[in-house]
C-alpha atoms as a PDB file:
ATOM      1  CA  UNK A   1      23.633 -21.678   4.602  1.00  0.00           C
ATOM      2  CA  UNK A   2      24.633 -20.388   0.992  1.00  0.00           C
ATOM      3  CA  UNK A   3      27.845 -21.536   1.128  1.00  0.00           C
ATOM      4  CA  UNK A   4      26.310 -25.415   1.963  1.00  0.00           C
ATOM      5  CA  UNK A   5      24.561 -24.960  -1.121  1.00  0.00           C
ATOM      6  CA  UNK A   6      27.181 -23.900  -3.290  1.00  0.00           C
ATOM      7  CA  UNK A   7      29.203 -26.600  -2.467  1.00  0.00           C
ATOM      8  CA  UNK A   8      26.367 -28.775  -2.945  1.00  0.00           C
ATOM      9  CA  UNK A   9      26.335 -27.479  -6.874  1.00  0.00           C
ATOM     10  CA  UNK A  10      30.119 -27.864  -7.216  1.00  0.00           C
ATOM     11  CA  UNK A  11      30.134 -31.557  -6.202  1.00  0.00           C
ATOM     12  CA  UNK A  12      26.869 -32.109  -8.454  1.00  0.00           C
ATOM     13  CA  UNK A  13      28.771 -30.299 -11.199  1.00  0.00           C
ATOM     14  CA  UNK A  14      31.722 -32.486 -10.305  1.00  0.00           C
ATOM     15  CA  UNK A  15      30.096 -35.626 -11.089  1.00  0.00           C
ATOM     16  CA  UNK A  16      28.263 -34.449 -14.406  1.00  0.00           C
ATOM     17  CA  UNK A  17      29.684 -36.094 -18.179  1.00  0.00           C
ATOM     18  CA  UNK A  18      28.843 -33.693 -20.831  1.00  0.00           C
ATOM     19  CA  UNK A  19      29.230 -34.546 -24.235  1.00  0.00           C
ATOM     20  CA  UNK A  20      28.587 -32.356 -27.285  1.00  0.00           C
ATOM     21  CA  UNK A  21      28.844 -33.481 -30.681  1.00  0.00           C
ATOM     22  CA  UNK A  22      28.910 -30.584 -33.328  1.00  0.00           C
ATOM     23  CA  UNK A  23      28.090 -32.739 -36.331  1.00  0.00           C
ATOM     24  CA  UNK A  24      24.511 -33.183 -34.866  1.00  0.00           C
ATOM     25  CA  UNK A  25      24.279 -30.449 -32.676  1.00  0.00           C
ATOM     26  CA  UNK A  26      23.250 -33.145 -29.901  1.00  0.00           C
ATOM     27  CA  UNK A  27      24.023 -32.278 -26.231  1.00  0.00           C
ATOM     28  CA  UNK A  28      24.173 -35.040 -23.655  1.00  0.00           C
ATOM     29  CA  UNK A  29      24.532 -34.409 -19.712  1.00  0.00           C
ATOM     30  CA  UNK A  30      24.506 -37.292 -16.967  1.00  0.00           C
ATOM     31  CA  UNK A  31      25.305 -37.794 -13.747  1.00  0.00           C
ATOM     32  CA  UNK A  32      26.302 -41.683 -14.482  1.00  0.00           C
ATOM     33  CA  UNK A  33      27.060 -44.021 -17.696  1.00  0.00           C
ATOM     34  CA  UNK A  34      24.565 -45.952 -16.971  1.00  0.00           C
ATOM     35  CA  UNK A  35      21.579 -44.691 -17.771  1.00  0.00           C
ATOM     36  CA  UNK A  36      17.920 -46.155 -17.519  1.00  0.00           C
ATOM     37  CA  UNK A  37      14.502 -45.605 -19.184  1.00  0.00           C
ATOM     38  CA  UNK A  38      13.935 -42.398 -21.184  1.00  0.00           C
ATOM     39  CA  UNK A  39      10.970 -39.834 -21.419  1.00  0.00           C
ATOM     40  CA  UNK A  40      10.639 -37.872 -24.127  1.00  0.00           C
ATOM     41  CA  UNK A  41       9.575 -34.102 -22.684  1.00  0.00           C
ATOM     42  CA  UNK A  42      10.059 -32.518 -26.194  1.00  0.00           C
ATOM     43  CA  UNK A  43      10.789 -34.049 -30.029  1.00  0.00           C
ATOM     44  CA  UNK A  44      14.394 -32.174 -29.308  1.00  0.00           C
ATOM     45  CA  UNK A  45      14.305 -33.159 -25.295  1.00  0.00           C
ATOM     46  CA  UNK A  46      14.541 -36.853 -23.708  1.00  0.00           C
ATOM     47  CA  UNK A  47      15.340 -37.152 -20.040  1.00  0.00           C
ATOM     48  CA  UNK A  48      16.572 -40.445 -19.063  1.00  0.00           C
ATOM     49  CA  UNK A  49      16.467 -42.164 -15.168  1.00  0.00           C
ATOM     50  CA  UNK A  50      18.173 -44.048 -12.862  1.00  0.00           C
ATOM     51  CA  UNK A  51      17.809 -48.166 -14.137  1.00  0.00           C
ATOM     52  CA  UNK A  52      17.953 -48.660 -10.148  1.00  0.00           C
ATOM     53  CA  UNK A  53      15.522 -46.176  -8.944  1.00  0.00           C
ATOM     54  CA  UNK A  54      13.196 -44.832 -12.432  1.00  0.00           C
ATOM     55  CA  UNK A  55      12.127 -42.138 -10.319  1.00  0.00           C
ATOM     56  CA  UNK A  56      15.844 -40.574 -10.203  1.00  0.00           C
ATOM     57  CA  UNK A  57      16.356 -38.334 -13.623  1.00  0.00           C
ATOM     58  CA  UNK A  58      19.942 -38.835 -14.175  1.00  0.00           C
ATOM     59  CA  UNK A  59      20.512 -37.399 -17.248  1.00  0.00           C
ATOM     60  CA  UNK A  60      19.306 -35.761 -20.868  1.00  0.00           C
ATOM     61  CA  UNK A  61      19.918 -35.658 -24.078  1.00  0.00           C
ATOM     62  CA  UNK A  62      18.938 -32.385 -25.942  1.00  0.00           C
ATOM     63  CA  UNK A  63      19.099 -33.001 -30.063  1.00  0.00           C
ATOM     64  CA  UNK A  64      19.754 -29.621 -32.089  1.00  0.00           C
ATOM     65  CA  UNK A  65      21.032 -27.876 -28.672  1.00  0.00           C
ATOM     66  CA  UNK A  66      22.873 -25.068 -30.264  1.00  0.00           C
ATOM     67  CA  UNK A  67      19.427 -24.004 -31.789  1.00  0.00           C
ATOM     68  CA  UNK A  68      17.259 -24.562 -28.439  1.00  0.00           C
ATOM     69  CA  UNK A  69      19.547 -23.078 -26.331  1.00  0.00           C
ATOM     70  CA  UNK A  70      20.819 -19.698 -28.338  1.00  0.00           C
ATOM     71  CA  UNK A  71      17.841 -17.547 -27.328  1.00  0.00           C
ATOM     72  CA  UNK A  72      19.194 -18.018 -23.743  1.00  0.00           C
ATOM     73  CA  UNK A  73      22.882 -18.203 -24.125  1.00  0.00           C
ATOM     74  CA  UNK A  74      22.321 -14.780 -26.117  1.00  0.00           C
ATOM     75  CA  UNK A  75      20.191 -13.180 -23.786  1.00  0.00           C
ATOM     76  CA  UNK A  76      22.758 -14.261 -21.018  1.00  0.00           C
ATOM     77  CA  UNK A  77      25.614 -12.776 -22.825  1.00  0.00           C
ATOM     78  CA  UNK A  78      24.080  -9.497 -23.048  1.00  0.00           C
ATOM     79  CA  UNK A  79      22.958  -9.157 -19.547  1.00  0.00           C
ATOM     80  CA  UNK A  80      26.463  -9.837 -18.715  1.00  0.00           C
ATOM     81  CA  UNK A  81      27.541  -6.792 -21.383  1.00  0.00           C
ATOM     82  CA  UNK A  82      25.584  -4.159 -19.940  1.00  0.00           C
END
């Protein structure tokens, strides 16, 4: 049963496009190119869906990532230290 679900992630994980551009600190992750209407959860978080099925999120765009995420990636990195 865990091994079904960790192939599950690895072909979800396949399929993602990440894009991160440093100049803007802006953090993009999809499942498709296309993307449809987008909600905006935070000012720094917008979560866009399927344009076939607008119940579907199929991506998000995070603005100033490297600031949002830090307090996790640190706390994540020292966890993995001790």
């Amino acid at each position: 049963m865990a091994e079904s679900r960790v192939n599950d992630k690895l072909e979800i994980a396949s399929r993602l496009i990440v894009e991160y551009c440093p100049d803007t600190g802006t953090l993009s992750v999809s499942t498709q190119k296309r993307l449809g209407e987008g909600f905006t959860v935070t000012p720094n978080l917008v979560v866009f869906y399927d344009p076939v099925d607008a119940d579907v999120p199929v991506g998000f765009v995070m603005h100033s990532a490297e600031t949002e995420l830090k307090p996790f990636l640190d706390a994540i990195l020292k966890k993995q230290m001790s």
